[in-house]
N, C-alpha and C. Protein backbone atom coordinates (compact mmCIF):
# COMPACT_ATOMS: atom_id res chain seq x y z
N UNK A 1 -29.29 14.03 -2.96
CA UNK A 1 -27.97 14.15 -2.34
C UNK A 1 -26.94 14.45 -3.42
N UNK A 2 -26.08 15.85 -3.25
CA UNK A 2 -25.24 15.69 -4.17
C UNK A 2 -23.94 15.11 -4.07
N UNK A 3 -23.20 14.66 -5.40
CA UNK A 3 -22.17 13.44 -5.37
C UNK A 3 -20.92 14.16 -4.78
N UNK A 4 -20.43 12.77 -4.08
CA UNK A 4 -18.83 13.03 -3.12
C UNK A 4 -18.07 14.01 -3.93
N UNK A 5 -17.25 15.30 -3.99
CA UNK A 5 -16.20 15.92 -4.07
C UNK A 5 -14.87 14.90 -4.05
N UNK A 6 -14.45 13.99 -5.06
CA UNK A 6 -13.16 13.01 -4.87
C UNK A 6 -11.78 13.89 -4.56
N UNK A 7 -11.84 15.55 -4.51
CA UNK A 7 -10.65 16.19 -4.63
C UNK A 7 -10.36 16.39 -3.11
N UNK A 8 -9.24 16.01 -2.35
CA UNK A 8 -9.26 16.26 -1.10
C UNK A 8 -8.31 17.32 -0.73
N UNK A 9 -8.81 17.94 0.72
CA UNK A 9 -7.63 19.33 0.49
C UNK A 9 -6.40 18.62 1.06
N UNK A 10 -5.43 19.72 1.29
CA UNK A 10 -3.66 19.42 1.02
C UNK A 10 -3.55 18.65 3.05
N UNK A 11 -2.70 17.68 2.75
CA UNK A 11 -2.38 16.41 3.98
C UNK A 11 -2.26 17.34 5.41
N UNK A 12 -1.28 18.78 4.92
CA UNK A 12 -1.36 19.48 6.19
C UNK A 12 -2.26 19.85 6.62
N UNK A 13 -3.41 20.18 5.90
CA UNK A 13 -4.50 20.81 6.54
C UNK A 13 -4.73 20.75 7.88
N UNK A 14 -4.94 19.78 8.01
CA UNK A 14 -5.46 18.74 9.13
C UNK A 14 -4.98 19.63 10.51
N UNK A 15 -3.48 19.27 9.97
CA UNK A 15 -2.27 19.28 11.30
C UNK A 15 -2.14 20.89 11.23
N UNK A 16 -2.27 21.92 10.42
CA UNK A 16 -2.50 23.34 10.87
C UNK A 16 -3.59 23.86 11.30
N UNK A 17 -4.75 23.51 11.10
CA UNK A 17 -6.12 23.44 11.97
C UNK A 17 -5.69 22.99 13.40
N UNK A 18 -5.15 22.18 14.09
CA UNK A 18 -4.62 21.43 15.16
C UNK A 18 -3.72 22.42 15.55
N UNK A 19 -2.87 22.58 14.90
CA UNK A 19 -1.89 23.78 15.78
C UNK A 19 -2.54 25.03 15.92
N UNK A 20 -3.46 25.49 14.93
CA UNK A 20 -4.05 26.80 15.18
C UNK A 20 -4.72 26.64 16.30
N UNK A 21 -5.40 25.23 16.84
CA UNK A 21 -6.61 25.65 17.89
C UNK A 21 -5.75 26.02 18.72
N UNK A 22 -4.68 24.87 19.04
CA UNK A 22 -4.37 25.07 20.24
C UNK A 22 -3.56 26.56 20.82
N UNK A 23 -2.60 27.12 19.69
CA UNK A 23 -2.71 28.17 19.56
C UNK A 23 -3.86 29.42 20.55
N UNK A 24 -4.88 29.32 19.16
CA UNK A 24 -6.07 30.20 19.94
C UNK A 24 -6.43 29.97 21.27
N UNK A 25 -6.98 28.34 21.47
CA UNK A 25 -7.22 28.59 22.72
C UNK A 25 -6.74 28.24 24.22
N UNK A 26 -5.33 28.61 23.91
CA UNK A 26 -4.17 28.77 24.92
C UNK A 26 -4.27 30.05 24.80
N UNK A 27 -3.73 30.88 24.23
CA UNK A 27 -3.61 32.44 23.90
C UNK A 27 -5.37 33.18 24.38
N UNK A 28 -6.10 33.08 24.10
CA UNK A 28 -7.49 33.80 23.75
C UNK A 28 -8.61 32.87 24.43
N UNK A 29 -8.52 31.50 24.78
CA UNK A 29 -9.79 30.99 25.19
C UNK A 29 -10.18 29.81 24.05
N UNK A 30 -11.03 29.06 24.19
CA UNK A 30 -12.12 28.56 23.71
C UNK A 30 -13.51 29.13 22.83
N UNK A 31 -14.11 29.82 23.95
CA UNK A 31 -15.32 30.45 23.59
C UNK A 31 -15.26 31.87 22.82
N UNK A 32 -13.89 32.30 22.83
CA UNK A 32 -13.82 33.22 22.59
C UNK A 32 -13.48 33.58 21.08
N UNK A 33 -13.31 31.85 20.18
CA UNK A 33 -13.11 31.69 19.07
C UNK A 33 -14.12 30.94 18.81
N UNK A 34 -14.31 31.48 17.13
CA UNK A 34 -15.28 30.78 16.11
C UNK A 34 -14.64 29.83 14.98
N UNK A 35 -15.09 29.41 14.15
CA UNK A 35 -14.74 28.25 12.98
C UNK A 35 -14.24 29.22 12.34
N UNK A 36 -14.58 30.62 11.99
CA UNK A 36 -14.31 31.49 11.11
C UNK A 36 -12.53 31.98 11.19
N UNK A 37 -12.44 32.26 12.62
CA UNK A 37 -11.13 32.48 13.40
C UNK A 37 -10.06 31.36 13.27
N UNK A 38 -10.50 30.52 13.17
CA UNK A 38 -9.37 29.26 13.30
C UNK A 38 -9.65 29.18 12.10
N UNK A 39 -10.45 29.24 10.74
CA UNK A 39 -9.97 28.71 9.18
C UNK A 39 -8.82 30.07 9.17
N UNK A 40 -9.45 31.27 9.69
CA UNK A 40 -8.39 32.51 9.13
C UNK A 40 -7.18 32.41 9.77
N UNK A 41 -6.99 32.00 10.86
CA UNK A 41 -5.84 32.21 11.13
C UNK A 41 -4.75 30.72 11.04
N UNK A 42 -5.32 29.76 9.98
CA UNK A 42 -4.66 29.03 9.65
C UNK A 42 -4.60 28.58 8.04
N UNK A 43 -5.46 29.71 7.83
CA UNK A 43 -5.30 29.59 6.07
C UNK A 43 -6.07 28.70 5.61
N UNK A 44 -7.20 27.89 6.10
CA UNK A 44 -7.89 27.01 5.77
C UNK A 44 -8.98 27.31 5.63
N UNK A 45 -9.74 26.63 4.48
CA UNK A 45 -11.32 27.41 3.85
C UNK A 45 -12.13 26.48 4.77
N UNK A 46 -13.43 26.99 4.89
CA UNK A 46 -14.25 26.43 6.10
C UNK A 46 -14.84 25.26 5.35
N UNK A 47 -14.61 24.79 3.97
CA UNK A 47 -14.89 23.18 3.91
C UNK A 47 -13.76 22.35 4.31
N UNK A 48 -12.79 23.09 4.38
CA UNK A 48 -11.64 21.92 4.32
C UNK A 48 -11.96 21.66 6.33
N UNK A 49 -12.35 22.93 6.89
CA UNK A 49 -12.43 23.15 8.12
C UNK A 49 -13.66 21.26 8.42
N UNK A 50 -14.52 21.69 7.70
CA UNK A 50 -15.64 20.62 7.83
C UNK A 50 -15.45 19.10 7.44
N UNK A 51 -14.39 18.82 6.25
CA UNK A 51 -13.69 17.80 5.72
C UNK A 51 -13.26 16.79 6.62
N UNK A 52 -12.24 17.68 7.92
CA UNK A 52 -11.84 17.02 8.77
C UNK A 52 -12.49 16.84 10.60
N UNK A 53 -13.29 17.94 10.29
CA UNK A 53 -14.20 17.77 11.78
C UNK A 53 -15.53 18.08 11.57
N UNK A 54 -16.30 17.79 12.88
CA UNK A 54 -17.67 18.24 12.63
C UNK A 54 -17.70 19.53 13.44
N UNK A 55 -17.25 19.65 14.58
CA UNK A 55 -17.29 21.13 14.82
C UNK A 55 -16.20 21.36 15.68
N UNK A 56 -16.26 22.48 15.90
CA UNK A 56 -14.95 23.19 16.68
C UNK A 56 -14.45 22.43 17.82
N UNK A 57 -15.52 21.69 18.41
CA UNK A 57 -15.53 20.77 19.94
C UNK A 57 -14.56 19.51 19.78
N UNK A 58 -15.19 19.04 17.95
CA UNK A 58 -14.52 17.77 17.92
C UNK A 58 -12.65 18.36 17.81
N UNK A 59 -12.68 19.34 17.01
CA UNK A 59 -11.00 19.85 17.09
C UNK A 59 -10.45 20.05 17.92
N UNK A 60 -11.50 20.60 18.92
CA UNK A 60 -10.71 20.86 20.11
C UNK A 60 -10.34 19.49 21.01
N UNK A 61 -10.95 18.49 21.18
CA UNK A 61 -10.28 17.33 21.67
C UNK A 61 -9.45 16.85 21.25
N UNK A 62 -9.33 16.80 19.70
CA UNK A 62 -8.37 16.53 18.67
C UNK A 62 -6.76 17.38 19.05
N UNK A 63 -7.27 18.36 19.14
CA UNK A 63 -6.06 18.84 19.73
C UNK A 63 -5.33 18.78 21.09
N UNK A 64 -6.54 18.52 22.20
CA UNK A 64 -5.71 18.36 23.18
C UNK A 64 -5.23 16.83 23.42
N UNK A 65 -5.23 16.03 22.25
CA UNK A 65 -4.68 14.84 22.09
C UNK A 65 -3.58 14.81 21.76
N UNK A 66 -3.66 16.08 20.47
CA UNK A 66 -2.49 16.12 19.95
C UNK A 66 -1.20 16.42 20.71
N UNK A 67 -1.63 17.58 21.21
CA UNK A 67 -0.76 18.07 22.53
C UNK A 67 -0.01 17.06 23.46
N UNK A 68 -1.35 16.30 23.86
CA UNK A 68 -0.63 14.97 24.49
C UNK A 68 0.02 14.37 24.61
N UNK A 69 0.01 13.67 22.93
CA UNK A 69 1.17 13.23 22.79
C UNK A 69 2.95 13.82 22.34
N UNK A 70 2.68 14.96 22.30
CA UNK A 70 4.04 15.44 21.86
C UNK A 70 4.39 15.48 23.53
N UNK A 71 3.48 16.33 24.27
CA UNK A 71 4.35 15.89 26.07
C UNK A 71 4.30 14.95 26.58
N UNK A 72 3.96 13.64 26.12
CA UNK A 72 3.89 12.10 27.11
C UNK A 72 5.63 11.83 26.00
N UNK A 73 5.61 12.05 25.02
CA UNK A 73 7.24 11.83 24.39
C UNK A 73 7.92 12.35 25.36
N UNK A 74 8.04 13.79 25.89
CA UNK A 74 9.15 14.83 26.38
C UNK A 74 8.43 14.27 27.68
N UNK A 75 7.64 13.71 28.39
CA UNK A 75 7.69 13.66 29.52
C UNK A 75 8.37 12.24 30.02
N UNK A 76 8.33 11.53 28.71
CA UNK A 76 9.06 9.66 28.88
C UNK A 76 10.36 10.25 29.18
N UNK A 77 10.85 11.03 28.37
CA UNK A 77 12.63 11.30 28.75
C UNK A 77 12.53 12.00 29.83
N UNK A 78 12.24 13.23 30.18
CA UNK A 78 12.33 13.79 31.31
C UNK A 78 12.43 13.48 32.55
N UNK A 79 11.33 12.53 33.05
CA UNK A 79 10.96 11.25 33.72
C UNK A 79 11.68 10.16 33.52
N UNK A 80 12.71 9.71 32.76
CA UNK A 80 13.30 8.84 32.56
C UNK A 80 14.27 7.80 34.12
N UNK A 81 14.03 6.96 33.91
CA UNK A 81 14.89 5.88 35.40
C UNK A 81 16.29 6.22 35.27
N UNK A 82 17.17 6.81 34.15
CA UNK A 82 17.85 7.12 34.21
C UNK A 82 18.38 8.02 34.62
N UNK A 83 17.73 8.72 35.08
CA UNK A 83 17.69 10.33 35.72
C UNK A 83 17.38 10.37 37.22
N UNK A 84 18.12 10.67 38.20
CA UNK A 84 18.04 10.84 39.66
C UNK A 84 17.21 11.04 39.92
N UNK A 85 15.70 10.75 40.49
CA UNK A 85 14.52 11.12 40.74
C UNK A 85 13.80 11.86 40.98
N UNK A 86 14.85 12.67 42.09
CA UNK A 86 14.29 14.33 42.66
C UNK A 86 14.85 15.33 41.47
N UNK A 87 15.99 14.80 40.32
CA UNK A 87 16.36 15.77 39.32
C UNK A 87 15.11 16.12 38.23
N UNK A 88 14.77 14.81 38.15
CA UNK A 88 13.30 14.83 36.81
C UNK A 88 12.39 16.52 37.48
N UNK A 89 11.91 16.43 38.54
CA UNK A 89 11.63 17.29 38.78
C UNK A 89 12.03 18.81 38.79
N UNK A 90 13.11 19.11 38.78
CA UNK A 90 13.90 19.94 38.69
C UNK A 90 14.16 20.43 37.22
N UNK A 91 14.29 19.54 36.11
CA UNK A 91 14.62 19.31 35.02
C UNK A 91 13.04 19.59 34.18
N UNK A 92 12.02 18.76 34.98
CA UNK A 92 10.68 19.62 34.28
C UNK A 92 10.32 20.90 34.30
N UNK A 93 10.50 21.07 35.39
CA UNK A 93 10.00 22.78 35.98
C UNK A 93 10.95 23.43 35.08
N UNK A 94 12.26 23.16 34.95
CA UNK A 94 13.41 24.17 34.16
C UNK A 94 12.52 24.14 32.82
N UNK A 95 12.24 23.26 31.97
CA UNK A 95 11.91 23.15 30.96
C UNK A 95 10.50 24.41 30.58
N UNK A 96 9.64 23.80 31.73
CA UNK A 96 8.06 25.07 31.98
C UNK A 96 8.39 26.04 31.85
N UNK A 97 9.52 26.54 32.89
CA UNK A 97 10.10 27.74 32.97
C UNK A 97 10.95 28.35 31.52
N UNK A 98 11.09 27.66 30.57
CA UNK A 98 12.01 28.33 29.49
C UNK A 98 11.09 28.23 28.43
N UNK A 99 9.87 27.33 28.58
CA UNK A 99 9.12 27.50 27.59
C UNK A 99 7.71 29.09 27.72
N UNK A 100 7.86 29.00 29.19
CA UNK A 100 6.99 30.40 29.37
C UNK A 100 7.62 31.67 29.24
N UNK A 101 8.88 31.36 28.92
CA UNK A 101 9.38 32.79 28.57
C UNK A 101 9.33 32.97 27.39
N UNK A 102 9.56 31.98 26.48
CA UNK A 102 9.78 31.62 25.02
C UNK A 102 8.23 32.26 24.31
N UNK A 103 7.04 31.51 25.30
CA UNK A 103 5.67 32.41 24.82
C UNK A 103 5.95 33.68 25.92
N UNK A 104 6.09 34.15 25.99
CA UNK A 104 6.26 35.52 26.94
C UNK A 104 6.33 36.64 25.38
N UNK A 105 8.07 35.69 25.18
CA UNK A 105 8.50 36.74 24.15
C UNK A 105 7.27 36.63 22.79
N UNK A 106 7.11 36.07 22.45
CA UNK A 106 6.23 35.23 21.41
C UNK A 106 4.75 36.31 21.06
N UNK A 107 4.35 36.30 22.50
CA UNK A 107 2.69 36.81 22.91
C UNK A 107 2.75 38.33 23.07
N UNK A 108 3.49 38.05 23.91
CA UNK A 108 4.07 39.54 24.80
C UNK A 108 2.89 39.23 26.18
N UNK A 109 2.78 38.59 26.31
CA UNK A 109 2.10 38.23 28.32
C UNK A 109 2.05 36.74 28.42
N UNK A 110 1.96 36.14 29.46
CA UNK A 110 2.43 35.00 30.10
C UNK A 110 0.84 34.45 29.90
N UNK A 111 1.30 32.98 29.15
CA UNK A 111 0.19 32.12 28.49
C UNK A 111 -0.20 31.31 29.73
N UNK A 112 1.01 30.50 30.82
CA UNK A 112 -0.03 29.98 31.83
C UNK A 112 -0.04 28.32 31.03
N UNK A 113 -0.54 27.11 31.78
CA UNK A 113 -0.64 25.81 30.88
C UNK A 113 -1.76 25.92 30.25
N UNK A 114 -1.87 25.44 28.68
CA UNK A 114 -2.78 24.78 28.19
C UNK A 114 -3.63 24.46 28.79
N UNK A 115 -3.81 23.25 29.49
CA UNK A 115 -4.62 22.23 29.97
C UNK A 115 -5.22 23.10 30.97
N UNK A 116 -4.71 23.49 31.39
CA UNK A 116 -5.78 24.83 32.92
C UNK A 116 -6.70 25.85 32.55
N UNK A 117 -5.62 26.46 31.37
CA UNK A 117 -6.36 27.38 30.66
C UNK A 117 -7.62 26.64 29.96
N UNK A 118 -8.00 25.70 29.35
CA UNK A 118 -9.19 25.47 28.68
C UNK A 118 -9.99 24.39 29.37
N UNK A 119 -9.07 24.04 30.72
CA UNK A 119 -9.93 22.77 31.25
C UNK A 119 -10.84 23.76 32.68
N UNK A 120 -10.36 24.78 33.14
CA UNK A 120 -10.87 25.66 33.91
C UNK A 120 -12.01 26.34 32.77
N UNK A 121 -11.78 26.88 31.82
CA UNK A 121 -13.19 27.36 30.88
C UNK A 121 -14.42 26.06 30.57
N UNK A 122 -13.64 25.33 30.07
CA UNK A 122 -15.19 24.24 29.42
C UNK A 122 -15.29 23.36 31.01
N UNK A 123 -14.42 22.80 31.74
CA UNK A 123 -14.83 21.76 32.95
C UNK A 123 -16.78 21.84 33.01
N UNK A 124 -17.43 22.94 32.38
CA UNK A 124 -18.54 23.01 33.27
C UNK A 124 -19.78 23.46 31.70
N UNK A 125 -18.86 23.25 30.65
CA UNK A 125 -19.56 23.69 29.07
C UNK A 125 -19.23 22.37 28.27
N UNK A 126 -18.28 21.74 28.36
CA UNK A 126 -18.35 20.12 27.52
C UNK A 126 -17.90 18.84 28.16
N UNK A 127 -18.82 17.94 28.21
CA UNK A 127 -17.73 17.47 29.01
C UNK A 127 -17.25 16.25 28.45
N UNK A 128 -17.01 16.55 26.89
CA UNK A 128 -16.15 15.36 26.36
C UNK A 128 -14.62 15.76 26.09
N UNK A 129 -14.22 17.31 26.52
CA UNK A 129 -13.04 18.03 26.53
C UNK A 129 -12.80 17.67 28.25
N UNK A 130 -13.72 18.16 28.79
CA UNK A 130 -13.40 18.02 30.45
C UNK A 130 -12.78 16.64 30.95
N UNK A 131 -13.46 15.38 30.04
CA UNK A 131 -12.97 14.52 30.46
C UNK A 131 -11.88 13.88 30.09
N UNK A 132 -11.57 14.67 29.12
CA UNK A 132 -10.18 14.22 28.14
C UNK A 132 -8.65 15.03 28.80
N UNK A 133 -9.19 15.88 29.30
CA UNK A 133 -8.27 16.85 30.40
C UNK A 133 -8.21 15.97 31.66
N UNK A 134 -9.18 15.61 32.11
CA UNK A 134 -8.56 15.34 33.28
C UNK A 134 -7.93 14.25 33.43
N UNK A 135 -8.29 13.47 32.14
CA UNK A 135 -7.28 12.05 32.20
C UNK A 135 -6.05 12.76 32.04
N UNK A 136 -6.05 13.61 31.23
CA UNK A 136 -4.30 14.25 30.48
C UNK A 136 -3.13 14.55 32.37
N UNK A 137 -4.34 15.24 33.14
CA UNK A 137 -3.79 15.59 34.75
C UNK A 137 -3.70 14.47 34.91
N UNK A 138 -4.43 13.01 34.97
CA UNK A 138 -4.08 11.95 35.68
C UNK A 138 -2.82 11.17 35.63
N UNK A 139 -2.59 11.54 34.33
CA UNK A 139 -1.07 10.90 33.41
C UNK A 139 -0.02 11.63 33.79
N UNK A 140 -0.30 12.84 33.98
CA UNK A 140 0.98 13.54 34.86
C UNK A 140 1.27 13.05 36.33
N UNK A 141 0.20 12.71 37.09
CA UNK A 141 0.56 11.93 38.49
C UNK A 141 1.30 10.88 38.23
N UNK A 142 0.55 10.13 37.01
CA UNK A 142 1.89 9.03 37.38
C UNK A 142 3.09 9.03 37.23
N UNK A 143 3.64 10.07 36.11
CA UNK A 143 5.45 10.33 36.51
C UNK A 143 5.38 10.96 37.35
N UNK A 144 4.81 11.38 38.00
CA UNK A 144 5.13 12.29 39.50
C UNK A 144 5.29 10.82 40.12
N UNK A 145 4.44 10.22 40.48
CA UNK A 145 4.12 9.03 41.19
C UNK A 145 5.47 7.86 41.14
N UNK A 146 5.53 8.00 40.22
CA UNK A 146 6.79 6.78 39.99
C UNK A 146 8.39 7.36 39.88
N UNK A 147 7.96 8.70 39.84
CA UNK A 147 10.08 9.33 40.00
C UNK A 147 9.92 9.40 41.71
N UNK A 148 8.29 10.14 42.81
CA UNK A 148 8.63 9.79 43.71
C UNK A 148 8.74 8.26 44.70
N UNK A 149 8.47 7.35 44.27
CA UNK A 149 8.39 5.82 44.26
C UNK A 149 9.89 5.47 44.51
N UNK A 150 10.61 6.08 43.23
CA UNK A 150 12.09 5.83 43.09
C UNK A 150 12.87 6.64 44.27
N UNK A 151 12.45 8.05 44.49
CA UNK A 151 12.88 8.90 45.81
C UNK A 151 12.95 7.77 46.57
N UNK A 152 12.05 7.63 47.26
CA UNK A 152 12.07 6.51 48.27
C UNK A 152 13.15 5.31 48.77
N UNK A 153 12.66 4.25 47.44
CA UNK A 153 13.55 3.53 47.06
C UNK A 153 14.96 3.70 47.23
N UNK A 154 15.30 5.13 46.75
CA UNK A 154 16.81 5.05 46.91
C UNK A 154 16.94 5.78 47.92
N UNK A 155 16.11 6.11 49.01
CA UNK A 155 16.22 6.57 50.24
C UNK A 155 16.62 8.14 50.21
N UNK A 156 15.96 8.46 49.47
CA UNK A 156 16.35 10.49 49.64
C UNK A 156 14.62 10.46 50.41
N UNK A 157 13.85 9.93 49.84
CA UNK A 157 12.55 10.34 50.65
C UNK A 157 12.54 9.45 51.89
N UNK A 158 11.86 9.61 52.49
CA UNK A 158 11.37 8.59 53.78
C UNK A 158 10.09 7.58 53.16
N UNK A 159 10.50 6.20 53.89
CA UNK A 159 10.15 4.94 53.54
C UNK A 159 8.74 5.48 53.46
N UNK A 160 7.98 5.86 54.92
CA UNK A 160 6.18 6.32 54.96
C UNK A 160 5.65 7.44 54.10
N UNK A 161 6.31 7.89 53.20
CA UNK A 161 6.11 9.29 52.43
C UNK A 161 4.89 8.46 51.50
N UNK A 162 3.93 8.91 51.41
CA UNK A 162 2.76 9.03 50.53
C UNK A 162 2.55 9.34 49.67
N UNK A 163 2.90 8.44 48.43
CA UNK A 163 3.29 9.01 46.81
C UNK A 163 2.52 9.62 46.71
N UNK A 164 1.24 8.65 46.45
CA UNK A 164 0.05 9.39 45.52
C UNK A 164 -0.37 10.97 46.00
N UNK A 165 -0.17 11.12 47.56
CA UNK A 165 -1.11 12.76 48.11
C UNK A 165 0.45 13.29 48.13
N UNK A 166 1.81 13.20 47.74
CA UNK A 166 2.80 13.97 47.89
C UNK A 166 2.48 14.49 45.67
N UNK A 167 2.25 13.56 45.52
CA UNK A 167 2.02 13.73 43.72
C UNK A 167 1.52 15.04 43.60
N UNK A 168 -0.20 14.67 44.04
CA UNK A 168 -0.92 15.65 44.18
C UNK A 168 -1.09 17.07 44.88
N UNK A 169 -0.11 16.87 45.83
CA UNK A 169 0.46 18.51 45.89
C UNK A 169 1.14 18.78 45.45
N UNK A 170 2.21 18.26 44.73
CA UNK A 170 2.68 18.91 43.42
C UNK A 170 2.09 19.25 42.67
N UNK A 171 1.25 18.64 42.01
CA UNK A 171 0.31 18.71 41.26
C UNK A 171 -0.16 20.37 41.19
N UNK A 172 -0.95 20.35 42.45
CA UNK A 172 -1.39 21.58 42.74
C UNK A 172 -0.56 22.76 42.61
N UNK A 173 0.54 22.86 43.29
CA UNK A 173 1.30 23.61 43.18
C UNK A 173 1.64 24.16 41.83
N UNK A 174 2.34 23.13 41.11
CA UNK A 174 2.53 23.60 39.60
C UNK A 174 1.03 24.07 39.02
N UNK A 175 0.36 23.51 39.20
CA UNK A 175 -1.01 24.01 38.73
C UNK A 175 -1.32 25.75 39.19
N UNK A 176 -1.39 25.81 40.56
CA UNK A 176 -1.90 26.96 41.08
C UNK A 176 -0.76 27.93 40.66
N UNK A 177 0.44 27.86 40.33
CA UNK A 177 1.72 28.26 39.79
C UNK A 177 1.52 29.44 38.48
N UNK A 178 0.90 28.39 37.98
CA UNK A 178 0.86 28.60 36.38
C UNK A 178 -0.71 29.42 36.35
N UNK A 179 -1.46 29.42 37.18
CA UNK A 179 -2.64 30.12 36.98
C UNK A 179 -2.34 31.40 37.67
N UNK A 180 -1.51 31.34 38.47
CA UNK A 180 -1.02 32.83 39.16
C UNK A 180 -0.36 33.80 38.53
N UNK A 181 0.36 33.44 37.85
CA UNK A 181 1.23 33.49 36.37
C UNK A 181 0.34 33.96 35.43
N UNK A 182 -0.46 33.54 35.01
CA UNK A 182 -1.11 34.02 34.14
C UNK A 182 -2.08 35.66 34.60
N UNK A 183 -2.78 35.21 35.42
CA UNK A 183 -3.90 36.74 36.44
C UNK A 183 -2.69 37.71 36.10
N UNK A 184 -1.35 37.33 37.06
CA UNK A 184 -0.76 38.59 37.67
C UNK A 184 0.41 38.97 35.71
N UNK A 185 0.85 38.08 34.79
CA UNK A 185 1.35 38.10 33.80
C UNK A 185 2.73 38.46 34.55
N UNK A 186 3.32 37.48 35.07
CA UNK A 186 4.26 37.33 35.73
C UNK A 186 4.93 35.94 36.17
N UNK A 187 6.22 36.07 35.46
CA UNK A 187 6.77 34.63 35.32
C UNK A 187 7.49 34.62 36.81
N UNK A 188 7.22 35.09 37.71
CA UNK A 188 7.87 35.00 39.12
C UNK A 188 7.37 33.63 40.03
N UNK A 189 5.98 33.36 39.47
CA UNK A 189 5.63 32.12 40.18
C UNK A 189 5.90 30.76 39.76
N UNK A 190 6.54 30.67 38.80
CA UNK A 190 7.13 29.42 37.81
C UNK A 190 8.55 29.57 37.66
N UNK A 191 9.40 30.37 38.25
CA UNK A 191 10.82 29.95 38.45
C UNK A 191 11.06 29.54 39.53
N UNK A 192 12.22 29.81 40.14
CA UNK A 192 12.88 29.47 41.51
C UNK A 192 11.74 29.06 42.32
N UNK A 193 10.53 30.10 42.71
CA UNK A 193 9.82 30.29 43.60
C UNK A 193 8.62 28.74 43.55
N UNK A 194 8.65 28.19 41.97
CA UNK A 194 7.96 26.88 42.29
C UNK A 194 9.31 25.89 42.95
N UNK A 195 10.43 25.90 42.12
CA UNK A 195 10.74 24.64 42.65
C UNK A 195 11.12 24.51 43.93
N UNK A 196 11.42 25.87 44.80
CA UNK A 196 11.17 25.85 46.16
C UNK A 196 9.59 25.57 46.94
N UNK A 197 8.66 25.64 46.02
CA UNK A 197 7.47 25.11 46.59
C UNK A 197 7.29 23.71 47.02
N UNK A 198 7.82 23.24 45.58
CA UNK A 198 7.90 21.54 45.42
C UNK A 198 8.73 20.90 46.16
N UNK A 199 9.80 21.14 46.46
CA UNK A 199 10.66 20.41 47.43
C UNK A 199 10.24 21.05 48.96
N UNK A 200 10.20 21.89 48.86
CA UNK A 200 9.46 22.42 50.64
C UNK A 200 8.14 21.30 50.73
N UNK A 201 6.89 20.96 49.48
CA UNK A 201 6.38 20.31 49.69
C UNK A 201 7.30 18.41 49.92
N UNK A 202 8.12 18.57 49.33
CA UNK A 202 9.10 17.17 50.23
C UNK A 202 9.94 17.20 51.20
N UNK A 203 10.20 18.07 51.55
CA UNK A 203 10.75 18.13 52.86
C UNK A 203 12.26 18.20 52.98
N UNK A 204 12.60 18.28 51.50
CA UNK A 204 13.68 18.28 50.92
C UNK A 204 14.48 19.65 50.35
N UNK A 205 15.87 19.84 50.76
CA UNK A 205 16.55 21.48 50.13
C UNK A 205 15.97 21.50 48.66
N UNK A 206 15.99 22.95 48.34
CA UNK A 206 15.95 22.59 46.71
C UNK A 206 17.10 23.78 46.06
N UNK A 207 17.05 22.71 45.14
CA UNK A 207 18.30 23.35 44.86
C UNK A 207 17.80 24.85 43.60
N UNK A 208 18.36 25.42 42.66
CA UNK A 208 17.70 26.90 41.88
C UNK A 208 17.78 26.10 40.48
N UNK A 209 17.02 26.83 39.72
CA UNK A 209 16.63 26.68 38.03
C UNK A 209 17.90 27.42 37.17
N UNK A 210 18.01 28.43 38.04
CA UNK A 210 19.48 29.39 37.24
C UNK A 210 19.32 30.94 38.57
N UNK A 211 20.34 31.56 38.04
CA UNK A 211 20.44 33.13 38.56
C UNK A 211 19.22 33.67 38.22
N UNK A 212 18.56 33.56 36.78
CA UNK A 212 17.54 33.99 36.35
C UNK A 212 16.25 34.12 36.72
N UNK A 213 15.94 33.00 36.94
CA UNK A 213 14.61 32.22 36.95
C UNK A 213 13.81 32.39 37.96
């Protein structure tokens, strides 16, 4: 066996390997990248690549952790009790909506979510990514679940309204939204036209994202 290497590569490494995956496989896929692709397009030599993972699979969970947690931060405020209940919603979608233009300009075609994009490819090729996704969807029901809880409560929804299956067609909606978006490369299904989905799915006016959107 030859002796440990004590020289370790530079602290970022790590964390630009992590942004590159997710990168790639938001943009391009999963399968459609190698170890070779993600050291090159993050400047990292394929030991440093090996230093910190064992293979592309383990990075790739690594990353959709990472991901995680930067949107369970932006989704604590967004979602916040301080915020009118049916607005959180309104206020997320605005946010989706300015960040898919932002990769629009970025890419030059409409990226679509993360989590759909690579949990629709592997759901049925790993399933230690598959299962790490679908907890990531489960964690989104519950601020759905608990801003519509508060609807209620303060009486904009009706007392018998059914959080959990009103969640989950949201759910869907934004989901099927963002995958439509992507096929057709057209941000028409993630402006105005969702958050009129979402409140038609409550039964509620909705109000617009901008003139734009």
């Amino acid at each position: 066996m030859s002796p440990k290497n004590n020289s370790k590569p530079k602290v970022d490494t790590r964390d630009r390997l992590i942004t590159t995956m997710v990168e790639l496989m938001w943009t391009k896929g999963y399968s459609a990248i190698s170890v070779d692709d993600i050291c090159k397009s993050s400047g990292a030599q394929k030991g440093s690549f090996y230093h910190f993972f064992q293979s592309k699979a383990e990075l790739a969970v690594v990353s959709c952790e990472a991901v995680w947690k930067e949107c369970r931060a932006e989704l604590d405020t967004i979602f916040s009790p301080s915020r009118p209940p049916l607005e959180r919603f309104v206020y997320f979608l605005a946010l989706l909506y300015e960040e898919q233009v932002e990769k629009q300009k970025e890419f030059g075609y409409v990226v679509g979510c993360p989590y759909c994009t690579i949990g629709t490819e592997l759901a049925t090729q790993d399933e230690d990514i598959r299962k790490r996704i679908a907890i990531i969807f489960e964690a989104h029901l519950r601020y759905f679940e608990n801003a519509l809880r508060d609807a209620v409560a303060e009486g904009t929804l009706p007392a018998d309204t059914n959080v959990k299956e009103k969640a989950q067609e949201i759910d869907a909606q934004i989901t099927g939204a963002f995958a439509t978006a992507r096929i057709k490369n057209s941000l028409a299904a993630v402006g105005n036209g969702l958050v009129t989905a979402v409140f038609h799915c409550l039964g509620v006016p909705a109000p617009k994202l901008s003139e734009s959107a």
